[in-house]
C-alpha atoms as a PDB file:
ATOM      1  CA  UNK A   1       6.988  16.608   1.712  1.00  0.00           C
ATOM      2  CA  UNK A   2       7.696  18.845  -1.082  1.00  0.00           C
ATOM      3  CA  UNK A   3       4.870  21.709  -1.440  1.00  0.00           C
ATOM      4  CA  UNK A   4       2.728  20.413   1.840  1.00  0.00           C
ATOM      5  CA  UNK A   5       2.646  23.316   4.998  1.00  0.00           C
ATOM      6  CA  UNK A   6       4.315  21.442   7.553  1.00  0.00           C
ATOM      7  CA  UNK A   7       0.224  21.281   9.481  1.00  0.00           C
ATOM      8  CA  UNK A   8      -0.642  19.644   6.042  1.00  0.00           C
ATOM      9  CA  UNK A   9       2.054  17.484   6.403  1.00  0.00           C
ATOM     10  CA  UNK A  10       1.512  16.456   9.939  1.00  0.00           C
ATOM     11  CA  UNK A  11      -2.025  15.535   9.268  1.00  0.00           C
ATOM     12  CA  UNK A  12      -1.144  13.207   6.184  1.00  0.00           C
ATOM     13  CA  UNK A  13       1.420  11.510   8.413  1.00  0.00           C
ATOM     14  CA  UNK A  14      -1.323  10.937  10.908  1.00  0.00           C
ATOM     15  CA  UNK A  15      -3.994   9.705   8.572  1.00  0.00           C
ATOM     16  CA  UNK A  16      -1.102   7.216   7.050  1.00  0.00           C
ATOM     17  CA  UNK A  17      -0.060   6.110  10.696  1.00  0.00           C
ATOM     18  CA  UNK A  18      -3.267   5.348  11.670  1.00  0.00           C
ATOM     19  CA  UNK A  19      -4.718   3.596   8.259  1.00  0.00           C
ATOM     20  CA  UNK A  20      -2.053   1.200   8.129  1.00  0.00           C
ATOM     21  CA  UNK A  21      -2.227   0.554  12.408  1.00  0.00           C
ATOM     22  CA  UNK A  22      -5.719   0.032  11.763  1.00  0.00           C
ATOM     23  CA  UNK A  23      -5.893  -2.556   8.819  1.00  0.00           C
ATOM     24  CA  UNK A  24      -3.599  -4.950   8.738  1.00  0.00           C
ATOM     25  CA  UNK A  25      -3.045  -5.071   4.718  1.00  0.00           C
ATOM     26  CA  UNK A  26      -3.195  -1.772   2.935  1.00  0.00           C
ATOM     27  CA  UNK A  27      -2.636  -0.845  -0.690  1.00  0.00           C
ATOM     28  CA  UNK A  28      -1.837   3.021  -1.389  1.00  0.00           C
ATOM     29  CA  UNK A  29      -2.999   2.563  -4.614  1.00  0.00           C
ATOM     30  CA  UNK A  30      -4.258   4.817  -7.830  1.00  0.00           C
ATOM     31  CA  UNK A  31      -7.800   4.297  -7.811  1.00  0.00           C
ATOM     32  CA  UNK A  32     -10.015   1.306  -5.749  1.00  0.00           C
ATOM     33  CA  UNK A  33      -9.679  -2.195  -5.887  1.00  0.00           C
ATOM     34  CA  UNK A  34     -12.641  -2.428  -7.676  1.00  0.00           C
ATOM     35  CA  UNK A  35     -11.086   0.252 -10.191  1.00  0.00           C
ATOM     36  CA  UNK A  36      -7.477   0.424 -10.448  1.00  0.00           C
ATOM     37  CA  UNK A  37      -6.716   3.345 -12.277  1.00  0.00           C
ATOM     38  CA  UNK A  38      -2.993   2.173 -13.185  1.00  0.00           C
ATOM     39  CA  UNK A  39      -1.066  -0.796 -14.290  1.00  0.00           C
ATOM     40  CA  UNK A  40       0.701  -0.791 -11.626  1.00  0.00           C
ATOM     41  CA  UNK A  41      -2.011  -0.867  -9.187  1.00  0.00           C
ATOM     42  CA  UNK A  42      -3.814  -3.107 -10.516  1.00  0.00           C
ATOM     43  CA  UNK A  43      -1.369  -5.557 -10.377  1.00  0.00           C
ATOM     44  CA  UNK A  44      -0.974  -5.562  -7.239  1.00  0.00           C
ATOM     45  CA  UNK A  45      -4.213  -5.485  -6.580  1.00  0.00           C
ATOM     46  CA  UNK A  46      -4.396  -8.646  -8.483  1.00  0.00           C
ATOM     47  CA  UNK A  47      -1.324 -10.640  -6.695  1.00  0.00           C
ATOM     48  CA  UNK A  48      -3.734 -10.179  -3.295  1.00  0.00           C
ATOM     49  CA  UNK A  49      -6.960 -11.063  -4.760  1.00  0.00           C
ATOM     50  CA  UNK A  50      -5.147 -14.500  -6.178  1.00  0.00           C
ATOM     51  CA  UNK A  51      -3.562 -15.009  -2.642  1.00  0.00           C
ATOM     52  CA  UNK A  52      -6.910 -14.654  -0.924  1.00  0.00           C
ATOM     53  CA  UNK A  53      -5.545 -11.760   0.968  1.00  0.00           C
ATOM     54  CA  UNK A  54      -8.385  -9.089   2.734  1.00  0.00           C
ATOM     55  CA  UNK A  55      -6.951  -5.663   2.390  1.00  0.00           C
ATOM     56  CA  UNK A  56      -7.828  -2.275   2.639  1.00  0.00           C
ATOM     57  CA  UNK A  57      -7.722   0.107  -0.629  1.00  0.00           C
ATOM     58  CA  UNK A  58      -6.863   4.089  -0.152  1.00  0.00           C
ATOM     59  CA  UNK A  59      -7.041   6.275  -3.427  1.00  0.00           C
ATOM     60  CA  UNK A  60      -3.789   8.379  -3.237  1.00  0.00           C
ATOM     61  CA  UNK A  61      -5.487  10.170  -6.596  1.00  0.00           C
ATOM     62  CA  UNK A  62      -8.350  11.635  -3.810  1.00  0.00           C
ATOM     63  CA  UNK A  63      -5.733  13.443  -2.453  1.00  0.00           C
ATOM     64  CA  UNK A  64      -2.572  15.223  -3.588  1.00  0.00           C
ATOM     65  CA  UNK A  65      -0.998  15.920  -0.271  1.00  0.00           C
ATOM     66  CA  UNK A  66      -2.009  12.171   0.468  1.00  0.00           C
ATOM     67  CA  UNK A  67      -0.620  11.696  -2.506  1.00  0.00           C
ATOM     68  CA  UNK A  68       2.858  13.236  -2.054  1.00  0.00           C
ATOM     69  CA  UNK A  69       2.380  12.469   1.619  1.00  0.00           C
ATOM     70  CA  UNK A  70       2.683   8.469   1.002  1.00  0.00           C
ATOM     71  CA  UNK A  71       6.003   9.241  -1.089  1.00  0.00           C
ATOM     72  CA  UNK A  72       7.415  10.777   2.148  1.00  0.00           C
ATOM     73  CA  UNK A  73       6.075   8.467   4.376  1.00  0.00           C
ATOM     74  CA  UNK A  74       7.806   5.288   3.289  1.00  0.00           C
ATOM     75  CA  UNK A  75      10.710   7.071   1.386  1.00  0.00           C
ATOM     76  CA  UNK A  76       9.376   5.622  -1.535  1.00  0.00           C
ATOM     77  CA  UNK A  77       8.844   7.600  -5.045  1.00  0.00           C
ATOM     78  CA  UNK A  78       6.232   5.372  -6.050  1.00  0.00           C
ATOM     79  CA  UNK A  79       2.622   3.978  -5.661  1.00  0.00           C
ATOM     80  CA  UNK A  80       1.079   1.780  -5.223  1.00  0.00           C
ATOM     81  CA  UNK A  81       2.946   0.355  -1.599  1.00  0.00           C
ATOM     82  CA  UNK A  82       2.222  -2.073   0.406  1.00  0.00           C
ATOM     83  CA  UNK A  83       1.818  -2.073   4.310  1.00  0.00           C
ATOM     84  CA  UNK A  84       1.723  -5.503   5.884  1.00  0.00           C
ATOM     85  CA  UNK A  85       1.356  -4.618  10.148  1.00  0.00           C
ATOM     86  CA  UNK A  86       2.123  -1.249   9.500  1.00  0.00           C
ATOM     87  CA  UNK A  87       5.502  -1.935   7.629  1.00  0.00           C
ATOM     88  CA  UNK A  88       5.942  -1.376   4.343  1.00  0.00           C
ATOM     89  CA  UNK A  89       6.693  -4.176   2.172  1.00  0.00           C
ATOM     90  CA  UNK A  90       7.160  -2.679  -1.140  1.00  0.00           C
ATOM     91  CA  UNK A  91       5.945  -1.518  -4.613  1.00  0.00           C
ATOM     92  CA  UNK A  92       4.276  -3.247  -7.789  1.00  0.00           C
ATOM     93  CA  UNK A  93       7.803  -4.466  -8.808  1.00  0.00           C
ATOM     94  CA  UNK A  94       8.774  -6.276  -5.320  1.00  0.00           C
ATOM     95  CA  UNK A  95       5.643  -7.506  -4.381  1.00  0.00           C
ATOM     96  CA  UNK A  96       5.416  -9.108  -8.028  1.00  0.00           C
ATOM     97  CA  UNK A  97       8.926 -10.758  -7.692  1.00  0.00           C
ATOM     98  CA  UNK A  98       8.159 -11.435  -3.972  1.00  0.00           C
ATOM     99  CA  UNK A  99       4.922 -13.412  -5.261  1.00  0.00           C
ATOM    100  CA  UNK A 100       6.614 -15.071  -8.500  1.00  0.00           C
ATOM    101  CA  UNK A 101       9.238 -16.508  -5.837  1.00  0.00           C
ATOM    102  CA  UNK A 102       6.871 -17.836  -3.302  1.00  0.00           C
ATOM    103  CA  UNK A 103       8.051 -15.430  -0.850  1.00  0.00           C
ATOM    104  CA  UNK A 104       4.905 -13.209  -0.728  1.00  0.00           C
ATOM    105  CA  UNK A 105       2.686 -16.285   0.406  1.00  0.00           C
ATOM    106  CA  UNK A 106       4.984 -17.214   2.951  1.00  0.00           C
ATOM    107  CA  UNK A 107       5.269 -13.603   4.043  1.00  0.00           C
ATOM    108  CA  UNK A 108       1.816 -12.951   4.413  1.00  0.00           C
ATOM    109  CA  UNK A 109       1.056 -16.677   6.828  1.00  0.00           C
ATOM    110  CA  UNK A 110       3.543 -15.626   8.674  1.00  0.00           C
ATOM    111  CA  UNK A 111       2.280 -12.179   9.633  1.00  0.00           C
ATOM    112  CA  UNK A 112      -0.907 -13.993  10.176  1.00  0.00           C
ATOM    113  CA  UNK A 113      -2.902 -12.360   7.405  1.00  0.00           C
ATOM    114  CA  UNK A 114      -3.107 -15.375   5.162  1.00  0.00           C
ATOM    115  CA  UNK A 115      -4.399 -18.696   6.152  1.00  0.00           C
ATOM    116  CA  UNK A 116      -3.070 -21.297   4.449  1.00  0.00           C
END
């Protein structure tokens, strides 16, 4: 984590372990799902509202060690991600091409977090 004290750091990690152990569908998103505050976000937000999906919402913009802290976490340089059963499945681009090809649905019934 770039400028985060290594407790910092720790801590973030531990709040990320434990919100996506906890909830089975998370969003690291810019804003709520009420409020997206980007594009981005609220596209995704949108592909799991469609599906029917219940999810949890964290506002990375609440934070900026959370927010730098998610970017670590997953190796990923950008938000919003997506944790299905505390993996993580992707960003706005591949959950969009995931859900255009069918794939997300199928994803999400089979980690039991969808019924169909």
């Amino acid at each position: 984590m770039t400028d985060l004290s290594p407790e910092v750091a720790d801590k973030v990690a531990e709040f990320i372990t434990t919100t996506v152990t906890e909830n089975p569908v998370v969003v690291f998103m810019k804003g709520e799902p009420d409020q997206p505050r980007c594009g981005f976000s609220a596209v995704l937000v949108q592909i799991l509202d469609h599906l029917g999906v219940e999810y949890a919402g964290v506002d990375v913009l609440q934070s900026e060690p959370l927010r730098q802290g998610i970017k670590a976490y997953s190796d990923w340089p950008t938000i919003p991600q997506l944790y299905v059963k505390g993996e993580f499945v992707g960003g706005s681009d591949i959950v969009r091409q995931m859900f255009q090809s069918g794939e997300l649905k199928t994803f999400m019934i089979e980690q039991g977090v969808l019924v169909e």
